[in-house]
Protein backbone atom coordinates (compact mmCIF):
# COMPACT_ATOMS: atom_id res chain seq x y z
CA UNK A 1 38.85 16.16 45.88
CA UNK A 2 36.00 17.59 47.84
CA UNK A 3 32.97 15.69 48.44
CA UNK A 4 30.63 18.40 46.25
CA UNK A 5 32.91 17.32 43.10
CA UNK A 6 32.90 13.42 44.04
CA UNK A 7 29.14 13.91 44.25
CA UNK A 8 29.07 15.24 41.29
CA UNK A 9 31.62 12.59 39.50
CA UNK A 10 29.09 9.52 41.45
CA UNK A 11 26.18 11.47 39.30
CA UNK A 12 27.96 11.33 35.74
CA UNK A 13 28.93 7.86 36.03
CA UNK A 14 25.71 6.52 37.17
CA UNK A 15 24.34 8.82 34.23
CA UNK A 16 26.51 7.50 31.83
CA UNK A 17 26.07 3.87 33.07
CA UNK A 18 22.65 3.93 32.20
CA UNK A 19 23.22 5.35 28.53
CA UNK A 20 25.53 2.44 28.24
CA UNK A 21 22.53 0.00 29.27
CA UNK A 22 20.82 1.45 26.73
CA UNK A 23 23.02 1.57 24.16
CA UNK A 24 23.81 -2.47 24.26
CA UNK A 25 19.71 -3.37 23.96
CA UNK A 26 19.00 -6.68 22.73
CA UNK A 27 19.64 -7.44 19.17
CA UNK A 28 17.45 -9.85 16.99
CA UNK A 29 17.52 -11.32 13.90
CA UNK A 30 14.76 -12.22 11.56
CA UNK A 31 16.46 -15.45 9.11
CA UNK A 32 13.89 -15.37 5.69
CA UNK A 33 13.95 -18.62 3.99
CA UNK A 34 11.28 -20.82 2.50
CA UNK A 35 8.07 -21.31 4.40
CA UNK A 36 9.92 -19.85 7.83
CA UNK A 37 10.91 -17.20 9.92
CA UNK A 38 13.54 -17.94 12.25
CA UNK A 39 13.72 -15.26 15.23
CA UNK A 40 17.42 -15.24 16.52
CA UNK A 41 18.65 -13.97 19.93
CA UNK A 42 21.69 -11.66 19.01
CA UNK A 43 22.85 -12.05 22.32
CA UNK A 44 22.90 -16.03 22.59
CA UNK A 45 22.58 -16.72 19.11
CA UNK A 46 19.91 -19.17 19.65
CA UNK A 47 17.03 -19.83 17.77
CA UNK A 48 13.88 -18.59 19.83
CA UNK A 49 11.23 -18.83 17.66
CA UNK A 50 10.20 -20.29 14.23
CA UNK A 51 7.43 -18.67 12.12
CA UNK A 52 5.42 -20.44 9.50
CA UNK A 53 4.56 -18.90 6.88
CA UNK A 54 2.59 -19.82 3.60
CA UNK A 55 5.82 -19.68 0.48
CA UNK A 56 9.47 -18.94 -0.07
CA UNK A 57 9.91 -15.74 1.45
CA UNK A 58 11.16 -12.31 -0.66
CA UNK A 59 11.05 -8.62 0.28
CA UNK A 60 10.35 -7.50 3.71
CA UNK A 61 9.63 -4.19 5.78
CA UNK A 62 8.90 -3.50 9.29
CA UNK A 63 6.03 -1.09 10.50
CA UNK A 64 7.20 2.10 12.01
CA UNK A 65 6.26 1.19 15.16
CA UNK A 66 8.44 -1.99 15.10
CA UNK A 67 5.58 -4.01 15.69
CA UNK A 68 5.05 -6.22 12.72
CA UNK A 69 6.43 -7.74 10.10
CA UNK A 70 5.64 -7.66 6.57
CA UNK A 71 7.43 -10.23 4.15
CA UNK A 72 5.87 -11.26 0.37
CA UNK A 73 6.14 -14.63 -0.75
CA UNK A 74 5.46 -16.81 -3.86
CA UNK A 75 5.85 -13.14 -5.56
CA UNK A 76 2.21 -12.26 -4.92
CA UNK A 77 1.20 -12.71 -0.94
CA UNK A 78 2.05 -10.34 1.90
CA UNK A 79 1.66 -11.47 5.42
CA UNK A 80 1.62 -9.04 8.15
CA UNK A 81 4.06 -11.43 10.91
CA UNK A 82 3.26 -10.20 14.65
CA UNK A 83 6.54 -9.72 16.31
CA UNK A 84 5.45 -9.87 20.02
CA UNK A 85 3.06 -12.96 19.45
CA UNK A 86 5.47 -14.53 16.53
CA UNK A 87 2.62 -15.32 14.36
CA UNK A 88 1.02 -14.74 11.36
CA UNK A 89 -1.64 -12.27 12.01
CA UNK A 90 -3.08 -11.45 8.49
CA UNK A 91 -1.84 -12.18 4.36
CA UNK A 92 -3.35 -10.57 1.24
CA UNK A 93 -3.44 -11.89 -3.00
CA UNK A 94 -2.42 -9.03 -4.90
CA UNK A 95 -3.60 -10.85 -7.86
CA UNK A 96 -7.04 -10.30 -8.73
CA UNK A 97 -9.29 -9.16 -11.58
CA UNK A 98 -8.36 -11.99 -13.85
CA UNK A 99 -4.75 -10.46 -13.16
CA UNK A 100 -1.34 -12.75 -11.86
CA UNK A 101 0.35 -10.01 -10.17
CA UNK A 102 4.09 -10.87 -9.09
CA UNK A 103 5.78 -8.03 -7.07
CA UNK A 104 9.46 -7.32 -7.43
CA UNK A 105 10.38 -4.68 -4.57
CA UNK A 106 7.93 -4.06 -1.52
CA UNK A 107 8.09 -0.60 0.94
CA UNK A 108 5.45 0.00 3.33
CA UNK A 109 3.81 3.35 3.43
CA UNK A 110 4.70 5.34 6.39
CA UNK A 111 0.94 5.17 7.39
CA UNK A 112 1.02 1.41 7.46
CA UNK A 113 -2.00 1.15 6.06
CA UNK A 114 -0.86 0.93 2.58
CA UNK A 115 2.55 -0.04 0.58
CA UNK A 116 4.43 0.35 -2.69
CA UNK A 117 5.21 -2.10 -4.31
CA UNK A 118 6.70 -2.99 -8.01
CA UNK A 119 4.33 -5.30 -9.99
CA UNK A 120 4.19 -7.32 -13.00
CA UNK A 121 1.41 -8.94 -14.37
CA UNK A 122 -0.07 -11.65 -16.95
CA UNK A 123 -3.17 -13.38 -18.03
CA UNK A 124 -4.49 -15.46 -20.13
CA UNK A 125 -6.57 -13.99 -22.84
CA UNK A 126 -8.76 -16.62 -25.51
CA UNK A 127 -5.19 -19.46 -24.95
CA UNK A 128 -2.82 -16.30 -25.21
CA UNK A 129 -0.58 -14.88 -22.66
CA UNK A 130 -1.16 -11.53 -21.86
CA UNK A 131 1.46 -9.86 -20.15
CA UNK A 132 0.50 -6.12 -18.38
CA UNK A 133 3.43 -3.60 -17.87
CA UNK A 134 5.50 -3.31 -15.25
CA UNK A 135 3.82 -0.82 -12.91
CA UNK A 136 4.53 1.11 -9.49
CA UNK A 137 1.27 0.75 -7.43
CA UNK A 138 -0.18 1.42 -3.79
CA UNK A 139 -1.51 -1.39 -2.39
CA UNK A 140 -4.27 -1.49 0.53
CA UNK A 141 -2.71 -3.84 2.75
CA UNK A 142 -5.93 -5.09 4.46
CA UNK A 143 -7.50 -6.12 1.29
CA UNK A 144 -4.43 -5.86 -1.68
CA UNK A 145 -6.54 -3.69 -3.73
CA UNK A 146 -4.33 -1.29 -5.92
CA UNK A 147 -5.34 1.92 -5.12
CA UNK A 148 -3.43 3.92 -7.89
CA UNK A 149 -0.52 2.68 -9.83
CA UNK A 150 2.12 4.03 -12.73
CA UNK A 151 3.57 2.19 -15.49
CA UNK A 152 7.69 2.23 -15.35
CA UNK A 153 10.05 0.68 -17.87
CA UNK A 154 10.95 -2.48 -18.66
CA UNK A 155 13.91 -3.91 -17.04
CA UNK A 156 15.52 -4.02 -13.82
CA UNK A 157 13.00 -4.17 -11.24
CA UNK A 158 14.20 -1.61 -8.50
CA UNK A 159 12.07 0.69 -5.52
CA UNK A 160 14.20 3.05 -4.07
CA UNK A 161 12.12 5.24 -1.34
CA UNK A 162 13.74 8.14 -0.02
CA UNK A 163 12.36 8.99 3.16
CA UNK A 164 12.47 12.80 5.10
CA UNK A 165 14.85 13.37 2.42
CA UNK A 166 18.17 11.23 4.17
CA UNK A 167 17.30 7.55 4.38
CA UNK A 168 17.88 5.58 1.12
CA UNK A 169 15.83 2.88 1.45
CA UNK A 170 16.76 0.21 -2.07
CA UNK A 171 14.55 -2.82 -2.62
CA UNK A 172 15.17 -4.80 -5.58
CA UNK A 173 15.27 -7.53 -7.74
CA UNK A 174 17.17 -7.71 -11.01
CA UNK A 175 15.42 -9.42 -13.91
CA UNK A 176 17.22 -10.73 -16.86
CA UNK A 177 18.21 -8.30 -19.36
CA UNK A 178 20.64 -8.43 -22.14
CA UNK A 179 22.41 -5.26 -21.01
């Protein structure tokens, strides 16, 4: 072999050596249970953080920069989790105007600045319940106004977001139904 080809090979395999770095980054795992984060090392398996957090722990979503967290709990609070400082940085009520809101099925906006989520709602009107229906709304996710919303059906409580037309993103939570 002559040394411009083994120069070449030495390129190619340092080349491909670092795409192979790359390719093994550093998993972790985010365990969701009731009034906790856990933050797993993929690598070690070991527990390397735990993150308090207000409730048992539903949906969650990360931003598109990877940066935070967002998880609802007790079906009507979202905190915003930083992942760098392991911490919760911020949490919104999405109940409000005399309105228990309970979401079923969470997907943040791809500006971050708002989310979808699936809602339903009661009240209490003169000792009567009062219960809204289900809707699809946009939350603002500094203050958990609804900034426009749709009534859906009745039934199983599903968001599906389809997003640049290939990823199937399917959040959901069945409620009872008698089909």
């Amino acid at each position: 072999m002559n040394k411009r080809m083994t120069n070449w090979l030495l390129i190619a395999v340092v080349i491909m050596g670092i795409n192979t770095a790359t390719a093994w980054a550093k998993d972790t795992f985010y365990y969701i249970g009731y009034g906790l984060i856990q933050v797993v090392d993929g690598e070690t398996d070991a527990i390397v953080a735990d993150i308090p957090v207000n409730g048992w722990l539903r949906e969650t979503d990360f931003s598109a920069d990877g940066k935070f967290l967002y998880v609802t709990a007790k079906r009507h609070l979202i905190h915003r989790i930083d992942l760098a400082e392991k911490r919760v940085v911020g949490t919104i009520d999405v109940s409000g105007d005399g309105w228990d809101r309970f979401i079923f099925g969470f997907d943040l906006a791809p500006d971050g600045k708002t989310a979808y989520v699936n809602l339903l709602s009661r009240r209490t009107r003169k000792g009567e319940a009062v219960v809204g229906a289900p809707v699809l709304a946009q939350i603002d996710l500094e203050d958990g106004r609804i900034l426009r919303s749709i009534e859906v059906p009745w039934g199983s409580a599903s968001l599906v977001s389809v997003k640049n037309a290939t990823n199937i993103d399917r959040k959901s939570t069945r409620l009872n139904s008698s089909h």
